[in-house]
Protein backbone atom coordinates (compact mmCIF):
# COMPACT_ATOMS: atom_id res chain seq x y z
CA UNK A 1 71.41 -4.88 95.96
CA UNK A 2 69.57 -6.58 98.72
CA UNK A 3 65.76 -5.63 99.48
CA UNK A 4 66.95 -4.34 102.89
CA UNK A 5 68.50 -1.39 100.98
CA UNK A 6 65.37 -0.12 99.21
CA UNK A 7 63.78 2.63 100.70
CA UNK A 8 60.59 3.32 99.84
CA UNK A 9 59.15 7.00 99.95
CA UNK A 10 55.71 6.17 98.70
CA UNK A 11 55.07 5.97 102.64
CA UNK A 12 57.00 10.04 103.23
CA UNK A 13 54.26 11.11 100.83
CA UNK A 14 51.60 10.11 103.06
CA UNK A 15 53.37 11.27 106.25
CA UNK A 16 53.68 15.08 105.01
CA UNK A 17 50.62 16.94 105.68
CA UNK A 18 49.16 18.52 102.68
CA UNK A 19 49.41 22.48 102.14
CA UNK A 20 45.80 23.80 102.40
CA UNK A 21 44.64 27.89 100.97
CA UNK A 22 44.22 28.69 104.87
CA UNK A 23 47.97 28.66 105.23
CA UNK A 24 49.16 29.96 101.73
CA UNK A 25 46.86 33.15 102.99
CA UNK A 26 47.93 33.14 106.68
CA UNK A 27 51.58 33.49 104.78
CA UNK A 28 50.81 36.12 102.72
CA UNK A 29 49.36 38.03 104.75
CA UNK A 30 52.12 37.97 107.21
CA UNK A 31 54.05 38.80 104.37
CA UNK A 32 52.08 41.74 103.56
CA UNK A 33 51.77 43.21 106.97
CA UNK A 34 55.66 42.92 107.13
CA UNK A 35 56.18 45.11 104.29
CA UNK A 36 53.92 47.62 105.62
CA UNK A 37 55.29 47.52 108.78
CA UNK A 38 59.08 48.00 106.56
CA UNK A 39 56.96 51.00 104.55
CA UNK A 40 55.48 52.40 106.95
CA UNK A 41 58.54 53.12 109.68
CA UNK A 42 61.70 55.22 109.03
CA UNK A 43 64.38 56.32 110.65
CA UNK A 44 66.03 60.18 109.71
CA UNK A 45 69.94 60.51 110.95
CA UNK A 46 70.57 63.85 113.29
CA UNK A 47 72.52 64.93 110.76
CA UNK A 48 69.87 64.70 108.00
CA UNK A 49 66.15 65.72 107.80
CA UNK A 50 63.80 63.59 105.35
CA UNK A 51 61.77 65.31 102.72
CA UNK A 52 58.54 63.05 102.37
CA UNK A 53 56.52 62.98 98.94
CA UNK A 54 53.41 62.13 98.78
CA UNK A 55 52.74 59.68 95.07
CA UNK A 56 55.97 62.43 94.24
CA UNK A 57 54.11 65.79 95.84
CA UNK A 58 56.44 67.33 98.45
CA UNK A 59 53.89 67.36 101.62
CA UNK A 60 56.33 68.18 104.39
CA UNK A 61 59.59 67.90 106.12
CA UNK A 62 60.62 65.28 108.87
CA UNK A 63 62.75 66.18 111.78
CA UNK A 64 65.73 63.58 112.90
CA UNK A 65 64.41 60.88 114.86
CA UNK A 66 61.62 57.74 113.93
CA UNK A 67 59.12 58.26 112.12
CA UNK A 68 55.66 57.06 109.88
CA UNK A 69 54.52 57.41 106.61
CA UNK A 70 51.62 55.96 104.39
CA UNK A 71 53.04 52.81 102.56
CA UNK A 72 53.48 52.81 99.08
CA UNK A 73 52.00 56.10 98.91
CA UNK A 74 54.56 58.55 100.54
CA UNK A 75 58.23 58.18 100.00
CA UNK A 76 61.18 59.81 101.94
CA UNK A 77 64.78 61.28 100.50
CA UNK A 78 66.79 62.16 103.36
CA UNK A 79 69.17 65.55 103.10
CA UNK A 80 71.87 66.12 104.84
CA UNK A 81 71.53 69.05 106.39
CA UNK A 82 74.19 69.39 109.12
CA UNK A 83 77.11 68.02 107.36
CA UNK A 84 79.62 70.14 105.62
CA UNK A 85 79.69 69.23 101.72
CA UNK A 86 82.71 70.10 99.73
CA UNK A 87 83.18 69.98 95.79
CA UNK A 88 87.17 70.32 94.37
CA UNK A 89 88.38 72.16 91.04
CA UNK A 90 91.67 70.83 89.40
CA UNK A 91 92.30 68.27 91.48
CA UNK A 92 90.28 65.13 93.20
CA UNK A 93 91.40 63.25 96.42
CA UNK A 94 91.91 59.74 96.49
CA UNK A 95 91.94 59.44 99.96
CA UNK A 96 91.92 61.55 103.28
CA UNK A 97 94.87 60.88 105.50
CA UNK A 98 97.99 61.87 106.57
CA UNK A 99 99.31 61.40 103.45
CA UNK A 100 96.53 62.63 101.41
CA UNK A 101 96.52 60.65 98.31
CA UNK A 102 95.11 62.74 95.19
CA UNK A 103 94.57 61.67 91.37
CA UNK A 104 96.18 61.35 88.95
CA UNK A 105 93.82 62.13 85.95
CA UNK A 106 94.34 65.80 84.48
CA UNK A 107 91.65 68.64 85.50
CA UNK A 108 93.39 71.23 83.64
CA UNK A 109 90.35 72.02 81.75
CA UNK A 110 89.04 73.29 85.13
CA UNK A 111 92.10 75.12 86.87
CA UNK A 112 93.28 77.01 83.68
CA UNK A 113 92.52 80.58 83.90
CA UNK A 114 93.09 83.46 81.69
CA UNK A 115 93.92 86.62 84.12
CA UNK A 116 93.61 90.08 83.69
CA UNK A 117 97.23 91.17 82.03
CA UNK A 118 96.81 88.12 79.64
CA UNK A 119 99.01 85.93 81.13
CA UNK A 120 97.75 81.95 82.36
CA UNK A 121 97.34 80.49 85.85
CA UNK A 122 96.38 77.32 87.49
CA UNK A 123 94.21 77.78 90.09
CA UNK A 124 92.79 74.71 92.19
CA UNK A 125 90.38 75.62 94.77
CA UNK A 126 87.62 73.99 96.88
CA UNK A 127 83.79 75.33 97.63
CA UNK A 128 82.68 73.63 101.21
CA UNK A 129 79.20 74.37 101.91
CA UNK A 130 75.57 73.00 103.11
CA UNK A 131 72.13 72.35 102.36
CA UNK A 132 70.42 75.12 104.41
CA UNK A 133 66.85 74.69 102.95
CA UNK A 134 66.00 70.76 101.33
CA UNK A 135 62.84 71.61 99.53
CA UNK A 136 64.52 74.15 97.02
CA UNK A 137 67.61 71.84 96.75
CA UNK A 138 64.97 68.81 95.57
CA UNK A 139 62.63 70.65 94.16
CA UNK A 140 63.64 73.92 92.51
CA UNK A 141 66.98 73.22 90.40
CA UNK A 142 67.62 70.20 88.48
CA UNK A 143 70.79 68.61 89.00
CA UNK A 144 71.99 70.93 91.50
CA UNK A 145 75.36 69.87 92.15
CA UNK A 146 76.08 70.22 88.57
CA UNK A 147 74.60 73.57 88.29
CA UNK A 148 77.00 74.50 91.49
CA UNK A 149 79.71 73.15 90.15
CA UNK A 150 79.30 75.49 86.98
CA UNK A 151 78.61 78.64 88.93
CA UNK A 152 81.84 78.01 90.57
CA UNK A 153 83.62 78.08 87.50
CA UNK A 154 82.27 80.69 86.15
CA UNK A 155 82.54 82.87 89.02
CA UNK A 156 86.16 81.76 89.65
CA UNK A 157 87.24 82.52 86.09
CA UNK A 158 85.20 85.85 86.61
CA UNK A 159 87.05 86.84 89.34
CA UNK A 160 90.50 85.69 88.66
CA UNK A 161 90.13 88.09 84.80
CA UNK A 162 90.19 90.82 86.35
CA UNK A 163 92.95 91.18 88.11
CA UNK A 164 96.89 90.24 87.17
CA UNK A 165 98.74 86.99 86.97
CA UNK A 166 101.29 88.70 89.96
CA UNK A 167 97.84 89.36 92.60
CA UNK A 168 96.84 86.07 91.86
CA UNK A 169 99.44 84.25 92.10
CA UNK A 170 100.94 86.62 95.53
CA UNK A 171 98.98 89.01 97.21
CA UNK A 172 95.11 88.75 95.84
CA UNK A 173 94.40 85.48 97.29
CA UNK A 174 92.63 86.37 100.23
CA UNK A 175 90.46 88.88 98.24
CA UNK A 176 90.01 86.47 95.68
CA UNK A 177 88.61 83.55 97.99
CA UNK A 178 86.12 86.37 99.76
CA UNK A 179 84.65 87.89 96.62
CA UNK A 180 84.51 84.50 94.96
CA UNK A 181 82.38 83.21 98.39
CA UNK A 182 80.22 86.69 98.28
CA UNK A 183 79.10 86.41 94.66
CA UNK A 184 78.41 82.77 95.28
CA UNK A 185 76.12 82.87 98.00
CA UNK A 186 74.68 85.92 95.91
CA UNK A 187 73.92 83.60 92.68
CA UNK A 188 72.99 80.38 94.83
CA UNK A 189 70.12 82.91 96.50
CA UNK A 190 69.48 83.94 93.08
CA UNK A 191 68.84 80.29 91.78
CA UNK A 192 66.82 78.81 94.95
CA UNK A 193 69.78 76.27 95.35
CA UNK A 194 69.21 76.08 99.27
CA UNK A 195 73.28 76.16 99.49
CA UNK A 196 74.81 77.95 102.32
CA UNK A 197 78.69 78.42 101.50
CA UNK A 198 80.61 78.03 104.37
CA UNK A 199 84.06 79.17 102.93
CA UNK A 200 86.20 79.39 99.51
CA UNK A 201 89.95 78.32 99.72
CA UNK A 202 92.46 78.33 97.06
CA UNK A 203 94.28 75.26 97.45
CA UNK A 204 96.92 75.92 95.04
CA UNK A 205 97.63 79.12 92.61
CA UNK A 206 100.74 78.08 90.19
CA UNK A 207 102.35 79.06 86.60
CA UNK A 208 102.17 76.61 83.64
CA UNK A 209 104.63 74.26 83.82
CA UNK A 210 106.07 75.32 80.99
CA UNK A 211 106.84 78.22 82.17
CA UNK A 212 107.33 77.63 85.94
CA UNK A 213 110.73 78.06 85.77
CA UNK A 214 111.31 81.46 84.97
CA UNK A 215 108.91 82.37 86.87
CA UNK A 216 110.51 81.51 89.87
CA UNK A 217 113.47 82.90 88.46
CA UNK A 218 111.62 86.24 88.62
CA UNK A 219 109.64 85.45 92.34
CA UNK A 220 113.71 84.84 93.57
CA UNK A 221 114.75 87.99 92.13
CA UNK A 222 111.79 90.25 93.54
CA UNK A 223 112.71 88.41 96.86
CA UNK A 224 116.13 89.39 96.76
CA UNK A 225 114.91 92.93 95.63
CA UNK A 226 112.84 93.31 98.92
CA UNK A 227 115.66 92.12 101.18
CA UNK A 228 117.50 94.79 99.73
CA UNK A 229 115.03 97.32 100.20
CA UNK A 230 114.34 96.42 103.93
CA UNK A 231 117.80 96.43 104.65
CA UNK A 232 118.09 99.75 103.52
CA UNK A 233 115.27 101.17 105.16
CA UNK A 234 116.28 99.30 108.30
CA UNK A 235 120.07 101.07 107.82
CA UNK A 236 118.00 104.79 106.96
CA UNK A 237 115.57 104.20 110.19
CA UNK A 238 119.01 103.48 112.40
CA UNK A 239 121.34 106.31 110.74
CA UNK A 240 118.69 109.30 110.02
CA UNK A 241 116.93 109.29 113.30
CA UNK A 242 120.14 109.62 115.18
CA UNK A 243 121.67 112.30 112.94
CA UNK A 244 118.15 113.58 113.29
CA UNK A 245 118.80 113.65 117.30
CA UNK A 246 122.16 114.79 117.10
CA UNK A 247 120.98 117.91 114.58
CA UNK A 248 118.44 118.85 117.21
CA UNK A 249 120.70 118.77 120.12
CA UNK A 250 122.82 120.93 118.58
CA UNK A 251 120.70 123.30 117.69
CA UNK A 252 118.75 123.48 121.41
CA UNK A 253 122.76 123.73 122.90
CA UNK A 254 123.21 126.49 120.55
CA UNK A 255 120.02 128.46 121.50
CA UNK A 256 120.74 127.57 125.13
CA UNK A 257 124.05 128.96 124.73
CA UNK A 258 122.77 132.32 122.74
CA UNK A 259 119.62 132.29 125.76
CA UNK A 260 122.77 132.49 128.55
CA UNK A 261 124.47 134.77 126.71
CA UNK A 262 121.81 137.64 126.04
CA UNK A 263 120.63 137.11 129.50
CA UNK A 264 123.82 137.51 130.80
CA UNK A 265 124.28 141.11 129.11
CA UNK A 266 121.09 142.16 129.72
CA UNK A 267 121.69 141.30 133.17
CA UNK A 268 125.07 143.40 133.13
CA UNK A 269 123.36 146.57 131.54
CA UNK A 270 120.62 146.37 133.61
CA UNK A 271 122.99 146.31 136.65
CA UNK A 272 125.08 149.30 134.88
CA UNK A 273 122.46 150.88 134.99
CA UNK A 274 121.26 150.85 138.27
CA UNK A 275 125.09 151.90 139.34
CA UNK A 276 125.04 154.55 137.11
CA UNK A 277 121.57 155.88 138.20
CA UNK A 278 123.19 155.68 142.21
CA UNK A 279 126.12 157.29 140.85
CA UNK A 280 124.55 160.06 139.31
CA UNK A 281 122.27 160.55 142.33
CA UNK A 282 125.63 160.62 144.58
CA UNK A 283 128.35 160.92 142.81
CA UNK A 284 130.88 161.11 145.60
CA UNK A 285 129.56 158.53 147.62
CA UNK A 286 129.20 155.88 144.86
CA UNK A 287 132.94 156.68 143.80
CA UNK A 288 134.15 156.30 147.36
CA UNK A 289 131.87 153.06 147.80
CA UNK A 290 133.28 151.89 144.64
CA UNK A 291 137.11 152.47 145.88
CA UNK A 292 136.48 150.71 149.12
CA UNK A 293 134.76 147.80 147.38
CA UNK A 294 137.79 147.57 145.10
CA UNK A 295 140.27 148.26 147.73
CA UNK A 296 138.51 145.11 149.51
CA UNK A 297 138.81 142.95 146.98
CA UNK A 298 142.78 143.51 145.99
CA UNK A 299 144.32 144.61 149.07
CA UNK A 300 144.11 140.76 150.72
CA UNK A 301 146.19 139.83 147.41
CA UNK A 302 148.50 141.76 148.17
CA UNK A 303 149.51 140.50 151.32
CA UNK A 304 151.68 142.04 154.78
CA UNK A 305 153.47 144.99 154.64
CA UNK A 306 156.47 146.78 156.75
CA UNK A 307 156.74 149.97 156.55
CA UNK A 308 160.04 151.21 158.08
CA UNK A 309 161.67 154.42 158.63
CA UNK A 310 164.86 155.21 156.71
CA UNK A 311 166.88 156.87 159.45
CA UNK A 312 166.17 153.44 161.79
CA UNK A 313 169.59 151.31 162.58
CA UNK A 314 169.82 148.23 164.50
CA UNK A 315 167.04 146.13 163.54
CA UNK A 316 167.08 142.78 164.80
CA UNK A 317 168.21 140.02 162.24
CA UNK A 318 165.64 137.39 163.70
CA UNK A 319 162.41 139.43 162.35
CA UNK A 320 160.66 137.15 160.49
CA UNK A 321 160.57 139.67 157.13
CA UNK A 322 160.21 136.67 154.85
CA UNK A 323 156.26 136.44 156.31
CA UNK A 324 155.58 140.02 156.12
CA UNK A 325 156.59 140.49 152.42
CA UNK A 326 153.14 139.93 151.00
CA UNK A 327 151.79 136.58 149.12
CA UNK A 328 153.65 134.44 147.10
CA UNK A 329 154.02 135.71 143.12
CA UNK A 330 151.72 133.20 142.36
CA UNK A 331 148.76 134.25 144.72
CA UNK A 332 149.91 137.80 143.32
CA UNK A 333 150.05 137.12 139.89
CA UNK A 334 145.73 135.12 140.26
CA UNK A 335 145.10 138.29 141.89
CA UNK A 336 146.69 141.06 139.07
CA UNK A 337 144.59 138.27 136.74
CA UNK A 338 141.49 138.90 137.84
């Protein structure tokens, strides 16, 4: 190695200026002042509000937007107020998309219900709700998502025993999910939570597996029952009404008939009557009145007549007799008729 190649640093040592106490403190306390500035500043989310302790005494509540606190001596927790929390029994999700992923670990210990008639269901639901008020949610229950998560159970499994494995699993669901959200909300009041629930939806209401079978066996058999039943009443509502119609139209034909009838004859007595009170006031005229009125009425059926003496001779053949012998036995015969 040639003497060229030595470098010697004795002459660096000399160069570099020695660190004096003005500049270790001119350091530290730009250090300092930087993490009072970082303590001192904070920023709270629109969706959130910040509840700021003061050495772990709640002193007051911070509205979205910037801003300060004393160092070291106040801290903040931010609550989400505005967004809408959810917790899920009996199942979990994985992932949110359009093919929702769930898991596959077993919650059966939380969707297994004993209803009312003794019989077992699986009901999965899901609680979504908020933080309405962020001091009792800090402050006056410990570990309240756990202690919501156990009212939920028990006021599902409340609910759900007293009434049958058929309204559960059918026609109770909607009054299931609204008393289960009423005596919620009742109980979180009750307990200073600060939860508002927003809604209670049953996600899934099932059989046991073991026994899921038969039980659709039974739902297919039910369903074929009510097919049955509304084709029925759909044949009684089509038939009966009509016959119904056809009854009454008889009957109002009928009286119609028997209202014609009776007026008719009174109408005839009453106009007997009135002839026979003319006749008995006149006797002679009404009976005269009477033959011309008949006389009238038959003589034009009869038709022409010749009257010729017997003694006559030498009547011309060319008289048109045929015209003067009356109507045809036809008209005759209409007029004997009526």
């Amino acid at each position: 190695m040639n003497r060229d190649d030595v470098i010697d640093v004795s002459s660096w040592r000399r160069r570099v200026p020695p660190v004096g106490p003005r500049l270790i403190r001119r350091g530290l306390a730009a250090l300092l002042v930087l993490i009072v500035l970082a303590g001192t500043f904070y920023q709270v989310q629109p969706e959130s509000v910040g509840v700021v302790l003061r050495f772990g005494r709640y002193v007051r509540t911070a509205d979205p937007g910037l801003h300060m606190k004393i160092p070291l001596a106040e801290s903040v927790t931010k609550v989400p107020v505005q967004r809408q929390l959810k917790q899920e029994f009996g199942f979990r999700t994985v992932e949110a998309a359009v093919r929702t992923k769930y898991s596959e670990k077993d919650f059966s210990d939380e969707s297994m219900m004993l209803t009312g008639d003794l019989n077992v269901a699986i009901v999965e639901w899901i609680v979504q709700y908020r933080v309405s008020d962020p001091y009792q949610y800090l402050f006056k229950v410990r570990n309240p998502e756990d202690t919501f998560r156990a009212m939920n159970e028990a006021v599902m499994r409340e609910i759900v025993g007293d009434r049958t494995v058929t309204e559960v699993l059918t026609i109770g669901r909607q009054e299931i999910e609204t008393k289960v959200e009423a005596e919620l909300q009742a109980l979180a009041k009750q307990y200073e939570l600060g939860l508002t629930i927003d809604q209670v939806v049953l996600q899934d209401v099932n059989p046991p597996n073991p026994v899921k079978p038969s039980w659709d066996a039974v739902n297919q058999a039910q369903q074929q029952r009510d097919r049955l039943i509304n084709e029925a009443r759909a044949e009684y509502n089509k038939v009966v009404p009509r016959a119904k119609g056809e009854a009454e139209q008889t009957v109002l034909q009928a009286q119609g008939y028997a209202l014609d009838r009776v007026n008719r004859a009174q109408g005839d007595s009453t106009r007997f009557k009135a002839v026979y009170e003319a006749y008995r006031k006149a006797p002679e005229v009404t009976r005269r009145r009477m033959y011309l009125e008949t006389m009238q009425r038959v003589l034009p059926l009869l038709g022409g007549k010749v009257f010729l003496d017997k003694n006559a001779k030498g009547l011309l053949p060319l008289l048109p007799l045929q015209n003067l012998t009356g109507a045809p036995a036809e008209e005759r015969k209409a007029g004997g008729e009526r």
